[in-house]
Protein backbone atom coordinates (compact mmCIF):
# COMPACT_ATOMS: atom_id res chain seq x y z
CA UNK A 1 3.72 -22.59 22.63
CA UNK A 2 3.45 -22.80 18.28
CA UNK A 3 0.61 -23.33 16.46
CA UNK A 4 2.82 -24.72 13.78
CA UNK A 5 6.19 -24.64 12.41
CA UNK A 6 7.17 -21.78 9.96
CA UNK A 7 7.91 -22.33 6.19
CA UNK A 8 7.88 -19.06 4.45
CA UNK A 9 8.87 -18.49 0.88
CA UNK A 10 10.73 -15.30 -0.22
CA UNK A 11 7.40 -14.37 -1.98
CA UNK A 12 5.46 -14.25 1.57
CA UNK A 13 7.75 -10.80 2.22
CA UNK A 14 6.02 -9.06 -1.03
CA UNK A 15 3.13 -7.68 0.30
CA UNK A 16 4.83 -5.66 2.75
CA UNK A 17 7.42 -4.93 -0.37
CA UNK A 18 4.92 -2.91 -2.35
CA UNK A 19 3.62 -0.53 0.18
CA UNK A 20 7.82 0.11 1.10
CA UNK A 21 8.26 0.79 -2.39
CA UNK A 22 6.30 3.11 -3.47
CA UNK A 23 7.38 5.46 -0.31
CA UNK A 24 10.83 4.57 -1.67
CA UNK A 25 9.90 5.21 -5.38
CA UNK A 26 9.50 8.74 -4.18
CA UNK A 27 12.43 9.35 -1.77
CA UNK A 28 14.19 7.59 -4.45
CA UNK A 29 12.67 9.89 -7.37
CA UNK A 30 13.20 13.15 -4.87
CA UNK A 31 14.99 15.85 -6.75
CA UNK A 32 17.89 17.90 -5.44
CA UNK A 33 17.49 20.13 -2.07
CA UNK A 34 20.44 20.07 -0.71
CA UNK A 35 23.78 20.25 -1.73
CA UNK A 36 26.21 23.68 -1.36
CA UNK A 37 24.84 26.74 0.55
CA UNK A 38 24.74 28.79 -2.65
CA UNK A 39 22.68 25.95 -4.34
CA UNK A 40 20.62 25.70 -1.30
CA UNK A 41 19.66 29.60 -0.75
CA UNK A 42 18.37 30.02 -3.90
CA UNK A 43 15.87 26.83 -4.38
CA UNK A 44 18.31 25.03 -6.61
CA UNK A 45 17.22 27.54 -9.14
CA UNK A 46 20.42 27.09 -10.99
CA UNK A 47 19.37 25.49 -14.61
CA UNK A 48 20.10 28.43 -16.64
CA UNK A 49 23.32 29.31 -13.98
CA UNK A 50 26.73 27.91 -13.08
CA UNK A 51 29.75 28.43 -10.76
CA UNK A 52 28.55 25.88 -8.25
CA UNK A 53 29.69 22.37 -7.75
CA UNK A 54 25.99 21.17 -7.07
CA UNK A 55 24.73 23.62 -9.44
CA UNK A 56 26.00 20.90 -12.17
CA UNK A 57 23.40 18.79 -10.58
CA UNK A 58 20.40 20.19 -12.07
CA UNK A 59 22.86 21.22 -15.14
CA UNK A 60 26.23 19.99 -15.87
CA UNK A 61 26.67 22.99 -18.73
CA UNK A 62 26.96 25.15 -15.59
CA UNK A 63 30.64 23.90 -14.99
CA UNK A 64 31.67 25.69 -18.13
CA UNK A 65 30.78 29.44 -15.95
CA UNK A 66 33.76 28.72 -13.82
CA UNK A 67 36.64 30.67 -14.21
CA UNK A 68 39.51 29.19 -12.07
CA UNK A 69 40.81 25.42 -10.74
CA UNK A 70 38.41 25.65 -7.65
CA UNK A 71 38.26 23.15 -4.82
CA UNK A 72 34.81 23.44 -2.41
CA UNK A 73 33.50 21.64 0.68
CA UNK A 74 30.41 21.83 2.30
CA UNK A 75 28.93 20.75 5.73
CA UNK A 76 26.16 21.20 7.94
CA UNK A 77 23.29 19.78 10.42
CA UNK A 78 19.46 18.93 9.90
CA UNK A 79 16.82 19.23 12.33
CA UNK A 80 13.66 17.93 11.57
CA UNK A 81 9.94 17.42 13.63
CA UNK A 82 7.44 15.80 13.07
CA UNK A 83 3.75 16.90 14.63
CA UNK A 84 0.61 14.55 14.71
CA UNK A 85 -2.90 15.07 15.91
CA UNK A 86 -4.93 11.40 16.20
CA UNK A 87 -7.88 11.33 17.56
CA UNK A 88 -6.83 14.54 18.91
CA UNK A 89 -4.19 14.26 21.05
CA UNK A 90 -1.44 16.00 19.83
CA UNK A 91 2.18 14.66 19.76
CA UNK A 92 5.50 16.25 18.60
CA UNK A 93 9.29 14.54 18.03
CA UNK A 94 12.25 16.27 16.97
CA UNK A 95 15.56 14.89 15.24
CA UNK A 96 18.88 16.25 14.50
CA UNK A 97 21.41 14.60 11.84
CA UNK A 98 24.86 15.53 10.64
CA UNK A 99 25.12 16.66 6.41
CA UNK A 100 28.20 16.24 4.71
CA UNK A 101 26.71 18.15 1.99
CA UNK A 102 29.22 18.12 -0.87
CA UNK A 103 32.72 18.28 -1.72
CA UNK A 104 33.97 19.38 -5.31
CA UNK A 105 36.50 19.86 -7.51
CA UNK A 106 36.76 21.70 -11.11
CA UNK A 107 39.62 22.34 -13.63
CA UNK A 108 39.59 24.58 -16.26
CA UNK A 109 41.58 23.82 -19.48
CA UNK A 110 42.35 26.34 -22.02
CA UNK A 111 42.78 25.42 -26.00
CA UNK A 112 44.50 27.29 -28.82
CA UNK A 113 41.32 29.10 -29.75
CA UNK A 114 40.52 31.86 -27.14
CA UNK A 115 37.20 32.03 -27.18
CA UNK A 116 36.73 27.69 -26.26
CA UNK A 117 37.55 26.78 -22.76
CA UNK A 118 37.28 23.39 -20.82
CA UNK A 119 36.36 22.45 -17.65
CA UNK A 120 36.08 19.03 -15.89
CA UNK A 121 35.15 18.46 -12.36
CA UNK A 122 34.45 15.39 -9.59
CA UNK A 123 31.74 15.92 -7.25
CA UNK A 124 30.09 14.75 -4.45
CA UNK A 125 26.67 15.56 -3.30
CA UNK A 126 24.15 15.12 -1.04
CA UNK A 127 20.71 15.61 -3.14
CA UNK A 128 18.52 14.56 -0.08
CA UNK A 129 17.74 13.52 3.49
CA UNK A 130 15.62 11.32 5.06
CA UNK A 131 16.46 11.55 8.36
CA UNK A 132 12.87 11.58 10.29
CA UNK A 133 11.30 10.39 13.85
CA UNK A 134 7.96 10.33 14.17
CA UNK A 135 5.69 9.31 17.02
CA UNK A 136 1.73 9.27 17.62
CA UNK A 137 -0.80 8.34 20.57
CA UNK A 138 -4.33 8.28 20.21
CA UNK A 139 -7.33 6.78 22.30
CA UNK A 140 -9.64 5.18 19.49
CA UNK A 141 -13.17 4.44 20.20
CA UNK A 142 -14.05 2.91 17.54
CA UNK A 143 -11.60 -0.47 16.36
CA UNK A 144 -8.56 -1.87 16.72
CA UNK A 145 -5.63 -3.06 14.24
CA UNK A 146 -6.51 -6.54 14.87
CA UNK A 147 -10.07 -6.18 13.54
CA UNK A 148 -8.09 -5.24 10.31
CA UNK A 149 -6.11 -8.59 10.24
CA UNK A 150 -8.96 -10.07 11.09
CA UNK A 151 -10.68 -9.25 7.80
CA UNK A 152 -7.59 -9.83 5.58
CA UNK A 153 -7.70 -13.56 6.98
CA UNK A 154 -10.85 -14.41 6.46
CA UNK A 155 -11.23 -16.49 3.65
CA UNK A 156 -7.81 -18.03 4.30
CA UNK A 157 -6.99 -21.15 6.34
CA UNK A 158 -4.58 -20.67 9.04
CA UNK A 159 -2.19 -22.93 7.74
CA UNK A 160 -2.26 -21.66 4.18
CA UNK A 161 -1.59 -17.35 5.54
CA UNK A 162 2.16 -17.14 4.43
CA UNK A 163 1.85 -18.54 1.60
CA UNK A 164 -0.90 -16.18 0.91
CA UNK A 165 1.56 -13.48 1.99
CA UNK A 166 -0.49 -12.72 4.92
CA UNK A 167 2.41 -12.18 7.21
CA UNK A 168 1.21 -10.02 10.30
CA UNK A 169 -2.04 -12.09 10.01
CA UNK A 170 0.24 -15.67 10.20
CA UNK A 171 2.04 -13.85 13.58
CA UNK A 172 -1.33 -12.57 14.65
CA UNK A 173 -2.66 -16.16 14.61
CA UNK A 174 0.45 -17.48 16.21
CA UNK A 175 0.14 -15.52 19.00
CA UNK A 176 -3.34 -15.96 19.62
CA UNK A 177 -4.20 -12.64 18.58
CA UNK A 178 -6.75 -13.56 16.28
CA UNK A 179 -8.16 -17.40 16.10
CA UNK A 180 -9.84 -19.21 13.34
CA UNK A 181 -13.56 -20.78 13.53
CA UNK A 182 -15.47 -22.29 10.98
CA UNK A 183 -15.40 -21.51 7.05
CA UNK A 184 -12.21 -20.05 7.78
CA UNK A 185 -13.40 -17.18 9.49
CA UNK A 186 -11.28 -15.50 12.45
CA UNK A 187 -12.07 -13.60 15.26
CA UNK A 188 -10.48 -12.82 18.55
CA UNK A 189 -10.99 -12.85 22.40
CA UNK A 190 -9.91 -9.33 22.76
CA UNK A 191 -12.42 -7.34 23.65
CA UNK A 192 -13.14 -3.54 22.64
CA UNK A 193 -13.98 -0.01 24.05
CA UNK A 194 -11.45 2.51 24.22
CA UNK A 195 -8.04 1.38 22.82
CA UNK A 196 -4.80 3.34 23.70
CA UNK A 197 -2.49 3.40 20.01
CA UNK A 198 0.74 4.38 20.18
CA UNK A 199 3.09 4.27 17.01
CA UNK A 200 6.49 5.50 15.87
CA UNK A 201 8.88 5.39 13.64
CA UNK A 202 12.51 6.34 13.55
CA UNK A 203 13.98 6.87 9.29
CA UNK A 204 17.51 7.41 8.58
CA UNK A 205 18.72 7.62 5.26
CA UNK A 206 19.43 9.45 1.95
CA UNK A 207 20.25 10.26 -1.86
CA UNK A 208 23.93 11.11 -2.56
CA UNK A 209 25.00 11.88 -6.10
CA UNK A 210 29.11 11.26 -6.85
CA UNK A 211 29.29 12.69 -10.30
CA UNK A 212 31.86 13.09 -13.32
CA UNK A 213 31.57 15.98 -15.30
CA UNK A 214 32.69 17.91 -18.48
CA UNK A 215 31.25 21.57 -19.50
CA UNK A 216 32.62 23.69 -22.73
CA UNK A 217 32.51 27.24 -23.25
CA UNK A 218 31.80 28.54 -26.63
CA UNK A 219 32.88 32.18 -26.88
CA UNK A 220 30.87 32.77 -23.70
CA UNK A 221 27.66 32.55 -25.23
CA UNK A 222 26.81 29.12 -25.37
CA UNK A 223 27.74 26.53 -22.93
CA UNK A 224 27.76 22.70 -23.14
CA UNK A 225 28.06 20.20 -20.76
CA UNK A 226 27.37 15.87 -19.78
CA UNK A 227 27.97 14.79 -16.85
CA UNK A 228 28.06 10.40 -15.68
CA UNK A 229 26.76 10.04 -11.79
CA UNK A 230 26.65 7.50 -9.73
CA UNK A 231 23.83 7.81 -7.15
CA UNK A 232 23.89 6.12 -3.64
CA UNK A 233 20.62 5.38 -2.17
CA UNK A 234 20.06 4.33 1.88
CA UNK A 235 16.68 3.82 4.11
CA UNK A 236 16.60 2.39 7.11
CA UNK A 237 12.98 2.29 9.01
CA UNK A 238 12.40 1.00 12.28
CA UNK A 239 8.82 0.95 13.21
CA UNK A 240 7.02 0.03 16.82
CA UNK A 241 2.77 0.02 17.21
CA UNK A 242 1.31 -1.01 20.50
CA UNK A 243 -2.39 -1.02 21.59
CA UNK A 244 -3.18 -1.57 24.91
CA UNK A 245 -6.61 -1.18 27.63
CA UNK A 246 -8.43 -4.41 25.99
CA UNK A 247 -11.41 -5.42 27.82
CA UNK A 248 -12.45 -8.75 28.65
CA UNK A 249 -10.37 -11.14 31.04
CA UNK A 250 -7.81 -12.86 28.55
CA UNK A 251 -5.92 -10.69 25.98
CA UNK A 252 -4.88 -6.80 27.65
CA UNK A 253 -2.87 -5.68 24.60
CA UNK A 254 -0.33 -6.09 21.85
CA UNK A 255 2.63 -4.92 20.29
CA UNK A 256 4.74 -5.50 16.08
CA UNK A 257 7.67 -4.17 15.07
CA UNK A 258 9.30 -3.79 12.25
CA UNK A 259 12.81 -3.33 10.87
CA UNK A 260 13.65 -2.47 7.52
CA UNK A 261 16.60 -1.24 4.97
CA UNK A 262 17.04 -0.64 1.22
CA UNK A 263 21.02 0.07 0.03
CA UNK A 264 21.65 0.51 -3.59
CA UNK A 265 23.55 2.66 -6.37
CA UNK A 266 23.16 2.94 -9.77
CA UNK A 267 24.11 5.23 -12.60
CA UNK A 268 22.69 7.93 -14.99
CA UNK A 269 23.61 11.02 -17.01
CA UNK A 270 22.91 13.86 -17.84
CA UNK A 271 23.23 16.41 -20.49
CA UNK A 272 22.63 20.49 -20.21
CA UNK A 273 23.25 23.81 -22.63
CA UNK A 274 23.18 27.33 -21.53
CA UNK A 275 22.39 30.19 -24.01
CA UNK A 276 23.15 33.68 -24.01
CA UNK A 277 20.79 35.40 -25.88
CA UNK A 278 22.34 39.15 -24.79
CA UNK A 279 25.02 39.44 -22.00
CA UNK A 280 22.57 39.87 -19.60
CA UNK A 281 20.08 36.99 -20.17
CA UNK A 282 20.91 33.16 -20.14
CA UNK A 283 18.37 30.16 -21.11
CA UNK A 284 19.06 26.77 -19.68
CA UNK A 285 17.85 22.96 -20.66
CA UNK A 286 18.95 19.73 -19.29
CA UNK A 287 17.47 16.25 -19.54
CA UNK A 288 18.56 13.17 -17.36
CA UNK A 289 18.21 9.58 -18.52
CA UNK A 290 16.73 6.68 -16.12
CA UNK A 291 18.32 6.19 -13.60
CA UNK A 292 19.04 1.89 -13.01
CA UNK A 293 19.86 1.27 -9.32
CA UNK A 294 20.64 -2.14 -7.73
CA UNK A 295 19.13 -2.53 -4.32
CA UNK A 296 19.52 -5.03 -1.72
CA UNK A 297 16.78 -5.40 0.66
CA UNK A 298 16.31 -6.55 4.24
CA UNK A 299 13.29 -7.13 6.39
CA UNK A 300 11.83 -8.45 9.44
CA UNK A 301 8.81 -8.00 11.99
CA UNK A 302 7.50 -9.58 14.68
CA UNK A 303 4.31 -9.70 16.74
CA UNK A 304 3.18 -10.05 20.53
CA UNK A 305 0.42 -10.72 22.60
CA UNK A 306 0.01 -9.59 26.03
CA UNK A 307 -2.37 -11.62 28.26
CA UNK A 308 -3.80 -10.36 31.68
CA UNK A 309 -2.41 -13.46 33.23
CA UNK A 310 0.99 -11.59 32.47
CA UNK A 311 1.47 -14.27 29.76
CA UNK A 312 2.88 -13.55 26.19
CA UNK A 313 3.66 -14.80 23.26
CA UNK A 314 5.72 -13.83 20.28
CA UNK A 315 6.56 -14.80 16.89
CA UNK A 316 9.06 -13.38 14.08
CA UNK A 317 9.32 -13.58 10.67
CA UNK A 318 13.08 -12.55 9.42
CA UNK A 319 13.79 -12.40 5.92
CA UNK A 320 16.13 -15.65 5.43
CA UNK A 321 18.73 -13.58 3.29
CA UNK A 322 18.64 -9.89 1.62
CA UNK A 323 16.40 -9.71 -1.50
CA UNK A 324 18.25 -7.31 -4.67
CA UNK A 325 16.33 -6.12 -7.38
CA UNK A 326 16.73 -3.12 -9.23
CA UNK A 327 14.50 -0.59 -10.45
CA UNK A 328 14.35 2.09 -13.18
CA UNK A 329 13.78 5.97 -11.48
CA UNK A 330 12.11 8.71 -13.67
CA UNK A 331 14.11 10.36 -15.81
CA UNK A 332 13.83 14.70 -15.49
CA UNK A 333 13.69 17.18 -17.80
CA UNK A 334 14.96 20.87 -16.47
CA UNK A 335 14.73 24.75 -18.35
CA UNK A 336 15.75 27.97 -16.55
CA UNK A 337 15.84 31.51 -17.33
CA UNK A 338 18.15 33.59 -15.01
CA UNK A 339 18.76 37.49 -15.46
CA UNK A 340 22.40 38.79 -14.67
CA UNK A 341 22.58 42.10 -13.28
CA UNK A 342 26.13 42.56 -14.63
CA UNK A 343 28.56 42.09 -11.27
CA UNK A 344 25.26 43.09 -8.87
CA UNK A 345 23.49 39.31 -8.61
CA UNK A 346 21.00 37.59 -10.50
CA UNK A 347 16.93 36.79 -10.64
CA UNK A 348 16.39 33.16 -12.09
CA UNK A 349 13.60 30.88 -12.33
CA UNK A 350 13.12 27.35 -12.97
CA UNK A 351 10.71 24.23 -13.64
CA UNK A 352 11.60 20.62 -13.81
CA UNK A 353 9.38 17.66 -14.82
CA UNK A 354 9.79 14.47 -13.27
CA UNK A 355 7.76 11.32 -14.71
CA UNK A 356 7.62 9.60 -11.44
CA UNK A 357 4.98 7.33 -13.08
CA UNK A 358 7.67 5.86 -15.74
CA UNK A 359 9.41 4.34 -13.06
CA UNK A 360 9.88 0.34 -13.56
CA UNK A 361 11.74 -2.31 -11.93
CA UNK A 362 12.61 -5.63 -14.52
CA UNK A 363 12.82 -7.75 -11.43
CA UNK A 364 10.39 -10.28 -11.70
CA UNK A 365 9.25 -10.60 -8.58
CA UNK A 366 8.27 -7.04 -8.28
CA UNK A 367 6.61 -7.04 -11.57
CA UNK A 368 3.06 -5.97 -9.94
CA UNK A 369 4.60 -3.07 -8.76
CA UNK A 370 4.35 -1.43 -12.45
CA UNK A 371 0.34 -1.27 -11.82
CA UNK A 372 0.74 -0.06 -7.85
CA UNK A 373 3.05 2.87 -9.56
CA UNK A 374 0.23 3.89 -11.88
CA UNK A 375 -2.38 3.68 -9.68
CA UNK A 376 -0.50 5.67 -6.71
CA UNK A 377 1.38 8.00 -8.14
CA UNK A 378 1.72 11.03 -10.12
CA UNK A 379 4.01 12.66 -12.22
CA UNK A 380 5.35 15.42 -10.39
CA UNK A 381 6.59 18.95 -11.04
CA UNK A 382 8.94 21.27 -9.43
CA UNK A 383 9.31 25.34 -9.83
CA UNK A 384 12.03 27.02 -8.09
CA UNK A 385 12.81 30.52 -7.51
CA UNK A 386 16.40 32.01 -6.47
CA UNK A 387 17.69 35.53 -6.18
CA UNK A 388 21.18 36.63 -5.08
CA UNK A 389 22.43 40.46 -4.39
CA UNK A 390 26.10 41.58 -4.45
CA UNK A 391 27.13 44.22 -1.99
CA UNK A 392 31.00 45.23 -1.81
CA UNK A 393 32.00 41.48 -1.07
CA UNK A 394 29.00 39.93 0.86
CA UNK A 395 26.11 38.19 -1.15
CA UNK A 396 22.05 38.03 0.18
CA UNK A 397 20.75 35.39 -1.51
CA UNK A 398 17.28 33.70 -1.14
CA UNK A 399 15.01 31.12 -2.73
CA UNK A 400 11.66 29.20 -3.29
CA UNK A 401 11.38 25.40 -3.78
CA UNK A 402 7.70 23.97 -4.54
CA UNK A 403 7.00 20.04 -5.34
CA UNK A 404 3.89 19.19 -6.38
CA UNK A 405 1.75 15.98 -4.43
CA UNK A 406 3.60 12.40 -5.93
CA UNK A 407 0.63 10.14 -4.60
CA UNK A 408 -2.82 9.83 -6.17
CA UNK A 409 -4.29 8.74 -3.22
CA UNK A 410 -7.62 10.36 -2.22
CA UNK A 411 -6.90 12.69 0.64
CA UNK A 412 -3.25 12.34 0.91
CA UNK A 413 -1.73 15.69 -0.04
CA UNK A 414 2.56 15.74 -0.12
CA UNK A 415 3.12 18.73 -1.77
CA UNK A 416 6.50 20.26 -0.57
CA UNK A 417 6.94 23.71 0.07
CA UNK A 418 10.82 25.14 0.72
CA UNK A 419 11.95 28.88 1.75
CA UNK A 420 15.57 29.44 2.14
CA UNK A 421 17.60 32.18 2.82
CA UNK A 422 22.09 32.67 2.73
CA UNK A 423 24.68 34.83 2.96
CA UNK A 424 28.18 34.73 1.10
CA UNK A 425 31.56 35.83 1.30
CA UNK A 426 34.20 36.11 -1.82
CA UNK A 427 37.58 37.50 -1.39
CA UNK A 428 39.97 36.51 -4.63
CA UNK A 429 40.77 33.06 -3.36
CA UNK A 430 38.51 32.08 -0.77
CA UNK A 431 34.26 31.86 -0.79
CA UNK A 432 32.39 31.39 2.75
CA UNK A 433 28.92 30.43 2.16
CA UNK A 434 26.09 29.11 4.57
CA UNK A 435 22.56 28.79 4.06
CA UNK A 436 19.54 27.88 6.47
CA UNK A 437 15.72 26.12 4.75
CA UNK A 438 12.47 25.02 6.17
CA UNK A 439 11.06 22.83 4.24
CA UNK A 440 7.64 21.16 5.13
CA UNK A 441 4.73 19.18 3.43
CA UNK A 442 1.45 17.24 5.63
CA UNK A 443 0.81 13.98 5.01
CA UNK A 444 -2.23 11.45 6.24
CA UNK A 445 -1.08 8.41 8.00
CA UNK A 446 -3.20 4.92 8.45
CA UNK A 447 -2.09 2.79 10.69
CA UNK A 448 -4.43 0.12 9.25
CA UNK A 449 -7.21 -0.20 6.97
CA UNK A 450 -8.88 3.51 6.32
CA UNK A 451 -12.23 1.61 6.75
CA UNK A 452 -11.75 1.01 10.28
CA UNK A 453 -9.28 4.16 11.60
CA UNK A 454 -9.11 7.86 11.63
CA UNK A 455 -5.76 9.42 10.22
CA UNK A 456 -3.15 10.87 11.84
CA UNK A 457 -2.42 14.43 10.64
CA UNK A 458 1.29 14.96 10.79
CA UNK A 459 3.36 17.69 9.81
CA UNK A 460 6.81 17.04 8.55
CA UNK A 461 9.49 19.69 8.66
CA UNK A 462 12.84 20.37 8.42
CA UNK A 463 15.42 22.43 8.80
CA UNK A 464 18.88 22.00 7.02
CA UNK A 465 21.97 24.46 7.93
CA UNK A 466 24.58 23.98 5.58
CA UNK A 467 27.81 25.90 5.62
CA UNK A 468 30.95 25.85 3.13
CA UNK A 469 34.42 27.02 2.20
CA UNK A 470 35.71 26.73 -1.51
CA UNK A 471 39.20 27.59 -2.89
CA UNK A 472 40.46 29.16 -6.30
CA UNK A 473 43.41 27.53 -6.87
């Protein structure tokens, strides 16, 4: 049974589009976490260091510090949970994923003049990880999701709610779900007490960096270096909501899904210097540019109602092919001050400012988005904190990573907070390192209008284990 016959324009898919992308503007904005166990142990604290192929992440002058050809791969797993309290009930879900973290390789080059040396280097890193699953059950007194569609619809005719880009209320109404009366008004036959809400969400995905890079040594006390990197960006959400224990004698619940991706890659660069003041002491600065990424988009969701009669009905909309636009991330500005004690380790610190609000997107489509940026996010900062000590030929090494809260959204508090510990091995041609993090930040989830719903109080965490061998050759 149809109400009518679907014609949906690409536009219809936008609404949905802006609330994906600003999540996305941050994963895609998210600085580095990951990468080799070295870089990882110390909170990426490695602006005014070098000697690490994901170290010339956050500074590409940090190639220059290495001595020999050197060849480096590193691997690992993440576990991650996610705990929710709504309405509360408590629920917990736990996820593991594989990390090919990074895989390197650096020349050095020697020139006429003793005191100049050259390195160049390809490498590939994983910056972060998305990889998430979530679920949550409450028993809400109060409302249900489709008193929420109800109120978006009203004011629209039935035939006219795609076009509006009304989408879930268009499936809603072609369900029954939700049924129009006069002055284009809607309301439904479900009735309301108690209603049983169960969501969750399963996200794979993540940032990977494959960069080019060039570093120069100036008579050891100043080091140069650019690097050209191409990032590679994937998320993949699937998403399932149910509500069930209506009243009344026709509609007893109802269920939407929803499937969606964004692929891209793009390009920026970046530029770093290292100063050594005295032997002991070094001062780093880097800046990236922009970065432009291409993204191709797909998207679908569907809706059903579940009658007492055991009847149901269910409509889709599928996006008819994948939308591409691109956007422009923030660019980052980096300075670090590290503190060498001579062959024993180091102390260094770090802070990197990241104008997630300067992100843009020239698509025209998406050009609304530039207000939804301003008005949702913030520009973020990030301080991190590493320490390493030498004995004989082991290495202790540990770090802090803090991000500050990207959303200005009243009660919605991201801030990231990352301890990390390692432990290294160097003979004269071989390096064993492995590190282990927890990182975790809360975050308050709606599954529909705040008006109407309580939040969910989750708690996301995880747990990356990275582990890696490198070669002087």
């Amino acid at each position: 049974m149809q109400r009518f016959r679907f014609f949906i324009l690409a536009i219809c898919l936008y609404g949905h589009v802006v609330a994906q992308n600003i999540t996305d503007i941050v994963y895609m904005n998210s600085p580095v976490l990951l990468g080799t166990p070295r870089f990882a142990a110390t909170g990426g604290a490695f602006t005014a260091l070098g000697n690490d192929f994901s170290g010339m992440l956050v500074n590409p002058a940090g190639l220059a510090v290495f001595r020999h050809d050197e060849f480096g791969l590193s691997m690992g797993f993440a576990s991650s949970t996610a705990a929710s309290t709504y309405y509360g009930i408590n629920q917990s879900r736990n996820d593991n994923s594989f990390l090919f973290s990074n895989i390197g390789y650096t020349k050095k080059f020697f020139t006429d003049d003793p005191d100049v040396t050259w390195n160049i280097a390809i490498a590939y890193n994983r910056n972060s990880d998305f990889s998430n699953e979530q679920q949550v059950y409450g028993e809400n007194p109060n409302s249900s999701i489709l008193q929420s569609w109800i109120n978006s619809a009203n004011g629209t005719a039935a035939n006219d709610l795609f076009n509006a880009g009304l989408i879930y209320e268009a499936l809603a109404y072609e369900t029954f779900l939700i049924d129009p009366i006069a002055n284009e008004q809607y309301t439904t036959e479900a009735k309301f007490n108690t209603t049983e809400q169960f969501w969750s969400e399963n996200i794979k995905g993540h940032f990977d960096e494959l960069s080019f890079a060039v570093a120069l040594d100036q008579n050891s006390k100043v080091y140069y270096g650019a690097s050209i990197n191409i990032p590679f960006y994937k998320y993949n959400s699937s998403y399932y909501y149910t509500e069930a224990g209506y009243q009344g004698d026709s509609i007893s619940g109802m269920e939407w899904s929803e499937e969606f991706s964004n692929r891209g890659a793009g390009i920026n660069l970046k530029l770093g210097a290292v100063y050594r003041p005295v032997p002991n002491l070094r001062l780093g600065i880097s800046i990236f540019t922009p970065t432009w990424l291409a993204i191709t988009q797909t998207y679908s969701t569907t809706v059903s109602a579940i009658f007492k009669n055991s009847d149901s009905f269910t409509a889709q909309y599928e996006q008819g092919s994948s939308f591409k636009y691109t956007m422009f991330n923030a660019p980052q500005a980096n300075v670090g001050l590290a503190y060498i004690f001579d062959k024993n380790g180091f102390l260094s610190l770090d802070y990197a400012f990241i104008p997630t609000k300067w992100t843009s997107t020239p698509t025209k489509e998406l050009n609304y988005l530039d207000s939804d940026i301003d008005s949702y996010l913030l520009n973020q900062h990030n301080i991190r904190v590493g320490a390493e000590i030498r004995i004989s030929s082991f290495f202790v090494r540990g770090g802090y990573n803090w991000l500050s809260n990207p959303y200005n959204v009243e009660g919605q508090d991201a801030t990231k907070s990352t301890y990390s510990l390692g432990i290294g091995y160097r003979s004269n041609k071989i390096t064993i390192d492995i590190s282990y993090a927890i990182q975790s930040h809360r975050q308050k989830y709606y599954p529909y209008d705040s008006s109407l719903v309580e939040a969910a109080n989750q708690t996301i965490t995880q747990k990356p284990f990275i582990a890696s061998v490198s070669f002087r050759l």
